[in-house]
Every structure is written in C-alpha cells, then in structure tokens.
C-alpha atoms as a PDB file:
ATOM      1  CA  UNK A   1     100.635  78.309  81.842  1.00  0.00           C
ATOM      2  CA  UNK A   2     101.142  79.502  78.082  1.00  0.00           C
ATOM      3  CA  UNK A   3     102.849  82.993  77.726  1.00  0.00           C
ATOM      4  CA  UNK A   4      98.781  84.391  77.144  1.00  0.00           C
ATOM      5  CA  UNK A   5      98.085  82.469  80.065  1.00  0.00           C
ATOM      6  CA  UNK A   6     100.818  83.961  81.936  1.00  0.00           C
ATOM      7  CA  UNK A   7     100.874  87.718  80.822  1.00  0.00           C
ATOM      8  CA  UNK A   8      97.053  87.967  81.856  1.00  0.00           C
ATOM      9  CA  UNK A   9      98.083  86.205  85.265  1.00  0.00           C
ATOM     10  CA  UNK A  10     100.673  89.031  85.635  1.00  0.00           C
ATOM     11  CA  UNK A  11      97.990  91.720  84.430  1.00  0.00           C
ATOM     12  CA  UNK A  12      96.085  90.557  87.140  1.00  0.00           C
ATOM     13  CA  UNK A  13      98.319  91.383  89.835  1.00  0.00           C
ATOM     14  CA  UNK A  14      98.538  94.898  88.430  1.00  0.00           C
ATOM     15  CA  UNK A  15      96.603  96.313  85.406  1.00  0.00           C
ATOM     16  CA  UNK A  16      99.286  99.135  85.409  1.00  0.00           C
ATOM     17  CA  UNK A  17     102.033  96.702  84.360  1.00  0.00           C
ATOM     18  CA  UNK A  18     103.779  97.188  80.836  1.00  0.00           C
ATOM     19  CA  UNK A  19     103.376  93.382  79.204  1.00  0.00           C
ATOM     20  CA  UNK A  20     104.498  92.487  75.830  1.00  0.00           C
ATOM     21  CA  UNK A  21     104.835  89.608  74.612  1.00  0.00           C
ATOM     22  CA  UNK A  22     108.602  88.932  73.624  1.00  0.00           C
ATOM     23  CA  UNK A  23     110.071  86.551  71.181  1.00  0.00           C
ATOM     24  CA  UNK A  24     110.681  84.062  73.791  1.00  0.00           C
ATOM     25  CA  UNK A  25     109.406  85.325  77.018  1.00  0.00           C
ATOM     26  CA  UNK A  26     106.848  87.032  78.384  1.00  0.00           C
ATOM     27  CA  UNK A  27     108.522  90.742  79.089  1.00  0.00           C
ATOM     28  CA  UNK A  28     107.263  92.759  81.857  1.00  0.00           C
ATOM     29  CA  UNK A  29     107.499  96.278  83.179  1.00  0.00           C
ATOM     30  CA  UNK A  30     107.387  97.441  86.569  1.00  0.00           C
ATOM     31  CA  UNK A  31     107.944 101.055  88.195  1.00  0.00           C
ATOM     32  CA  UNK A  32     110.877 100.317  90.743  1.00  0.00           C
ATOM     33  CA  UNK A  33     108.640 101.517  93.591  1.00  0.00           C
ATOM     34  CA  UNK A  34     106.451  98.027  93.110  1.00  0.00           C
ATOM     35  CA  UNK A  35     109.641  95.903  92.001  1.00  0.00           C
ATOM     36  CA  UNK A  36     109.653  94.428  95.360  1.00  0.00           C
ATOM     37  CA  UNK A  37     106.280  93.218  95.954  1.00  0.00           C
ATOM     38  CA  UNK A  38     105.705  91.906  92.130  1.00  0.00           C
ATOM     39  CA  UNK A  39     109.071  89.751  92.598  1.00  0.00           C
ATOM     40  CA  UNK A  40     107.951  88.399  96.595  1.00  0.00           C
ATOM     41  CA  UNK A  41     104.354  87.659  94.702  1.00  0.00           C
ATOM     42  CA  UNK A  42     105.866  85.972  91.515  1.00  0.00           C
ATOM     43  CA  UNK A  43     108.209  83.663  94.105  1.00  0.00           C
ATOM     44  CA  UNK A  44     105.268  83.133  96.675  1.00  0.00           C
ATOM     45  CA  UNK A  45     101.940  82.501  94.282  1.00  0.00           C
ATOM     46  CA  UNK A  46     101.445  78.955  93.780  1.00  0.00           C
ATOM     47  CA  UNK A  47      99.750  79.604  90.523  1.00  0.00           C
ATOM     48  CA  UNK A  48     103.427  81.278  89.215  1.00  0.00           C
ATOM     49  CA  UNK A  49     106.294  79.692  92.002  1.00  0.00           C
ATOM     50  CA  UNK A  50     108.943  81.977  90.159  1.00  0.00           C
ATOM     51  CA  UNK A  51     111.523  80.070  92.715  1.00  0.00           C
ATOM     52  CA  UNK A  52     114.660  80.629  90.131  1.00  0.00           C
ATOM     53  CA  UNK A  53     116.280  83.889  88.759  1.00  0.00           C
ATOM     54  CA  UNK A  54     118.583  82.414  86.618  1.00  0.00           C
ATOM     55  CA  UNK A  55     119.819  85.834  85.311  1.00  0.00           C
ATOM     56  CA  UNK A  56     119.600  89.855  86.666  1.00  0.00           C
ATOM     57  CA  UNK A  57     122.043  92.063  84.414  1.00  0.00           C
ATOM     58  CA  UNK A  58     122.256  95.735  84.830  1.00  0.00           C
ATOM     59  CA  UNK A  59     121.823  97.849  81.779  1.00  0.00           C
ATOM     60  CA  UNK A  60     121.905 101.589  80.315  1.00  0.00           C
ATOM     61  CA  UNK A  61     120.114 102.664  77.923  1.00  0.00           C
ATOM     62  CA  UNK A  62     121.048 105.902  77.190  1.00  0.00           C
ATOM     63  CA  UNK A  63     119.057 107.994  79.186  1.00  0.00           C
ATOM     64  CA  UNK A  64     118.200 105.655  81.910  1.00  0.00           C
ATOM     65  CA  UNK A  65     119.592 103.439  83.588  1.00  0.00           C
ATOM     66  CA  UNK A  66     117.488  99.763  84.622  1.00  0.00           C
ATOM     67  CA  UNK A  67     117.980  96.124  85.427  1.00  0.00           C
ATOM     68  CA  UNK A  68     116.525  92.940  83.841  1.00  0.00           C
ATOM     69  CA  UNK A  69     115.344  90.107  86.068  1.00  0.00           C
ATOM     70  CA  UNK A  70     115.050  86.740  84.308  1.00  0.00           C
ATOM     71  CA  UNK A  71     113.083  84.425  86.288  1.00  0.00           C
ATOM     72  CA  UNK A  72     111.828  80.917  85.993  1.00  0.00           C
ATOM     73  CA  UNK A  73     109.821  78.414  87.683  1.00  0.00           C
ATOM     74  CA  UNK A  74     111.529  75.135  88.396  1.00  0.00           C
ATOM     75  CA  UNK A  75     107.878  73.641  89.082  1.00  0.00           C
ATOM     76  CA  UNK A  76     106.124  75.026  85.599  1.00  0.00           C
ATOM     77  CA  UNK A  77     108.781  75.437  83.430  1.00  0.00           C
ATOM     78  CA  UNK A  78     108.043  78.856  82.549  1.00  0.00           C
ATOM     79  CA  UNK A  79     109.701  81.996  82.348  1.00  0.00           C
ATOM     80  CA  UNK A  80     109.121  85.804  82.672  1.00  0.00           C
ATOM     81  CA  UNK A  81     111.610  88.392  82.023  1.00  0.00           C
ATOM     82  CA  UNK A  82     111.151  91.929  84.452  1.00  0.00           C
ATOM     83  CA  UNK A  83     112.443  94.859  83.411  1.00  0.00           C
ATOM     84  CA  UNK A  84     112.731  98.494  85.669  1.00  0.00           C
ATOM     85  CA  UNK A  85     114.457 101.406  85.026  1.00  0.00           C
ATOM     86  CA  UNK A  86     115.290 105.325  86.106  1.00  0.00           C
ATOM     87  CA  UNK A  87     116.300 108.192  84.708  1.00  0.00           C
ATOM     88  CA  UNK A  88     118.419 108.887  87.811  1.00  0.00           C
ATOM     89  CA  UNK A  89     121.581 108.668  86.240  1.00  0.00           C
ATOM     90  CA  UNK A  90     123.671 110.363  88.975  1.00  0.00           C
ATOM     91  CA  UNK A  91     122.100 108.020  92.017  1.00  0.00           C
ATOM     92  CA  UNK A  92     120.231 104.972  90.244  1.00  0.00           C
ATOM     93  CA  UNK A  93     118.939 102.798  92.950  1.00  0.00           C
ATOM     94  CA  UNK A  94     116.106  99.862  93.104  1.00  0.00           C
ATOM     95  CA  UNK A  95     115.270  97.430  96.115  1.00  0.00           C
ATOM     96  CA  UNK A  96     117.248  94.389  96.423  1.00  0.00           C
ATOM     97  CA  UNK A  97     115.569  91.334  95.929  1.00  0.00           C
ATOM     98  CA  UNK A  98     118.537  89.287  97.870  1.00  0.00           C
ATOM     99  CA  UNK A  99     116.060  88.652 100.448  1.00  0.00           C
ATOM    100  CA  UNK A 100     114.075  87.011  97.851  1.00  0.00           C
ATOM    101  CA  UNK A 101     116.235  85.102  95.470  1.00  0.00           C
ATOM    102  CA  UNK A 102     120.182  83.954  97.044  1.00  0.00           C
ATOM    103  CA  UNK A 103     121.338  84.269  93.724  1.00  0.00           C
ATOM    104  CA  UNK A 104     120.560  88.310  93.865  1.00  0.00           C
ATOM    105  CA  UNK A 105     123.184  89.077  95.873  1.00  0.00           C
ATOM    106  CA  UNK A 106     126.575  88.581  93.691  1.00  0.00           C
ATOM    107  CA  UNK A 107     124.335  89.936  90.501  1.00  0.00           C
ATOM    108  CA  UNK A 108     123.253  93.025  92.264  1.00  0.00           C
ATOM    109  CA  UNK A 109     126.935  93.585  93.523  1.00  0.00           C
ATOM    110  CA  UNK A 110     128.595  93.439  89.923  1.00  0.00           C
ATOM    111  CA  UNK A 111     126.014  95.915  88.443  1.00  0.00           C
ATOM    112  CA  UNK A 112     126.388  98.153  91.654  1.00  0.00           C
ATOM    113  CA  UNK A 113     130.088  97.742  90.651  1.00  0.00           C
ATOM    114  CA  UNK A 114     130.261  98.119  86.643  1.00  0.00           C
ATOM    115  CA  UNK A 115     126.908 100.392  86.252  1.00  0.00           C
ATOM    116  CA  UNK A 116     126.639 102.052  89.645  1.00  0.00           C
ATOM    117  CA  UNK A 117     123.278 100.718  90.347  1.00  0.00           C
ATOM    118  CA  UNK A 118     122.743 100.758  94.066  1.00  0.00           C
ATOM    119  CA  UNK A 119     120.356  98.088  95.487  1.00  0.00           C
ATOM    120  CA  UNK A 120     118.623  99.418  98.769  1.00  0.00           C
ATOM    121  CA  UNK A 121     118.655  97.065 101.661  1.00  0.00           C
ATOM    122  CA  UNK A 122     121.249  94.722 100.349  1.00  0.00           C
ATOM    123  CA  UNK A 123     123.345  92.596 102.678  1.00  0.00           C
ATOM    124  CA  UNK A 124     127.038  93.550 101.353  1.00  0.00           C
ATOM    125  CA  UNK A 125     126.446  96.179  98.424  1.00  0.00           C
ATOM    126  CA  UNK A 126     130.234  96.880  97.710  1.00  0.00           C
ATOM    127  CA  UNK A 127     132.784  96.794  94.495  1.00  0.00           C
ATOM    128  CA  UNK A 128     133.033  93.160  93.503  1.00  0.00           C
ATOM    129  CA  UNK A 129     135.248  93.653  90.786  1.00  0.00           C
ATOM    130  CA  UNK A 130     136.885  96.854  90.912  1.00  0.00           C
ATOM    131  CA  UNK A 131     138.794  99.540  93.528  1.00  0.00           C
ATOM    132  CA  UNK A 132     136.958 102.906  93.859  1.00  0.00           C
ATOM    133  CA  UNK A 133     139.723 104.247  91.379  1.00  0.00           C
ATOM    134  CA  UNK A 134     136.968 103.465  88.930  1.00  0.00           C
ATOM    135  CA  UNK A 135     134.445 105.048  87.652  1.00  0.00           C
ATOM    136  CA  UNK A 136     131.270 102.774  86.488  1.00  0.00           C
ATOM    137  CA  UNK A 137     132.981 101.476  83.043  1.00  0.00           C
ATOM    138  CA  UNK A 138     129.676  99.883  81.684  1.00  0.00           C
ATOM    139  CA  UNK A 139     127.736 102.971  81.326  1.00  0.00           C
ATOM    140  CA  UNK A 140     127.656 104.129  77.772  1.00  0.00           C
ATOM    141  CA  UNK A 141     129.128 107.367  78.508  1.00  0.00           C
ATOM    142  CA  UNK A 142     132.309 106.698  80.749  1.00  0.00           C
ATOM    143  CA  UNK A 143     135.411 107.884  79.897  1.00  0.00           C
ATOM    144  CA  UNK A 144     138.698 106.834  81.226  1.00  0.00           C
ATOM    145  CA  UNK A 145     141.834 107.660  79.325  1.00  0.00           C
ATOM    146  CA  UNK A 146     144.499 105.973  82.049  1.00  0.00           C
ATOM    147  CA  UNK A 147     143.018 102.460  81.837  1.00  0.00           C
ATOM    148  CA  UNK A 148     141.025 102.067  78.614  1.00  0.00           C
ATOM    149  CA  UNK A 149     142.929 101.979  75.315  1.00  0.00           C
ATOM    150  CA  UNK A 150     140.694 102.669  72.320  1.00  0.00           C
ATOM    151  CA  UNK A 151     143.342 102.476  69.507  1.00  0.00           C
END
C-alpha cells in the first residue's frame, strides 16, 4: 500500500479518525478510548500486519499531554505514525498496548517515568529511571531547583 492507499485503509476502520498525510508517514489520530482496538486491528489485519513498533515516545504539548506510536510492517514495508493525547495533565493515562507489541513495555515505563503518563493494564508500570524524589522532569513546566542547574 501507498500512503493514499493506506490512509483510506485506516479511514475505513473509522471515519472519525484524524489522517493527514505527513512528510514521511501517514499520521493518524485516535481518541485514547479507541487506542486499543485501532492498534490490536493494525497488528491483526492482514491487509496492514503492523507487527513492529519501532518507536512510542511520550510527549507534552503544552496543554496536553499524548504519546506517539510509530509502527511498521515487517511484511509491507510501510509505516503509520499514531498519535493520542489528553488534557488530563494531573492523571494522564492511555491503555497499554504491551499486550500487543513486547517492545511497549520498557517505552511505556520511561514515559510513565519522565512524563507521568500512566498506561492502564500494564504488566510492571513503575519508575525505570528515576526514585519517586522526582517529579516528571520532561513535562514542559517542571521545576526543580535541587537537581537541575539552569546557569
């Protein structure tokens, strides 16, 4: 599939997901209550076999916070990019797609630990990096005059 060819595959899953063609990818965006099921039918479909997320970062934008699933199929040699998001800043949470893709589970655990992103039904959701002395030091607007030096 071509990124057309693949966008209007993904449309027709859901007509209410946000696609846009990207610069390199195909760029799609889900509510986090249908996160889930999109990534299960992206992995299962034969038409798509998404069997490879190569990348999942966690990411604030300001106002929200979200996460941004790369994906790829080892059989088709394409790629998709998902992207979700809240506006729950003081409890952000998504499902985990661990049970999906392996690779989920050490990805999901360092943006739980830098951004505070919790992943619901996740095998081992705890710090991977830090103690609980921290805060969340990727989001935009921590502050922590002890352990950051800004001059």
């Amino acid at each position: 599939m071509d990124k057309i060819q693949l966008g209007e595959y993904i449309k027709s899953i859901d007509q209410d997901l946000g696609i846009k063609e990207g610069n390199q990818y195909i760029e799609v965006t889900v509510p986090p209550s249908k996160l889930h099921s999109l990534a299960k039918q992206l992995r299962d479909d034969k038409e798509a076999q998404f069997d490879f997320l190569f990348c999942l970062s966690g990411v604030d934008w300001g106002q929200d916070l979200g996460v941004v699933y790369h994906l790829r199929s080892t059989i088709y040699e394409h790629v998709v990019v998902i992207k979700t998001r809240t506006s729950d800043r003081e409890y952000p949470q998504f499902d985990s797609v661990s049970d999906i893709w392996k690779t989920a589970d050490f990805h999901e655990r360092e943006a739980f630990d830098l951004l505070g992103i919790r992943f619901t039904n996740h095998p081992d959701l705890r710090r991977l990096f830090l103690d609980s002395s921290w805060g969340f030091p990727l989001r935009k607007d921590y502050v922590d005059d002890i352990n950051i030096v800004t001059k």
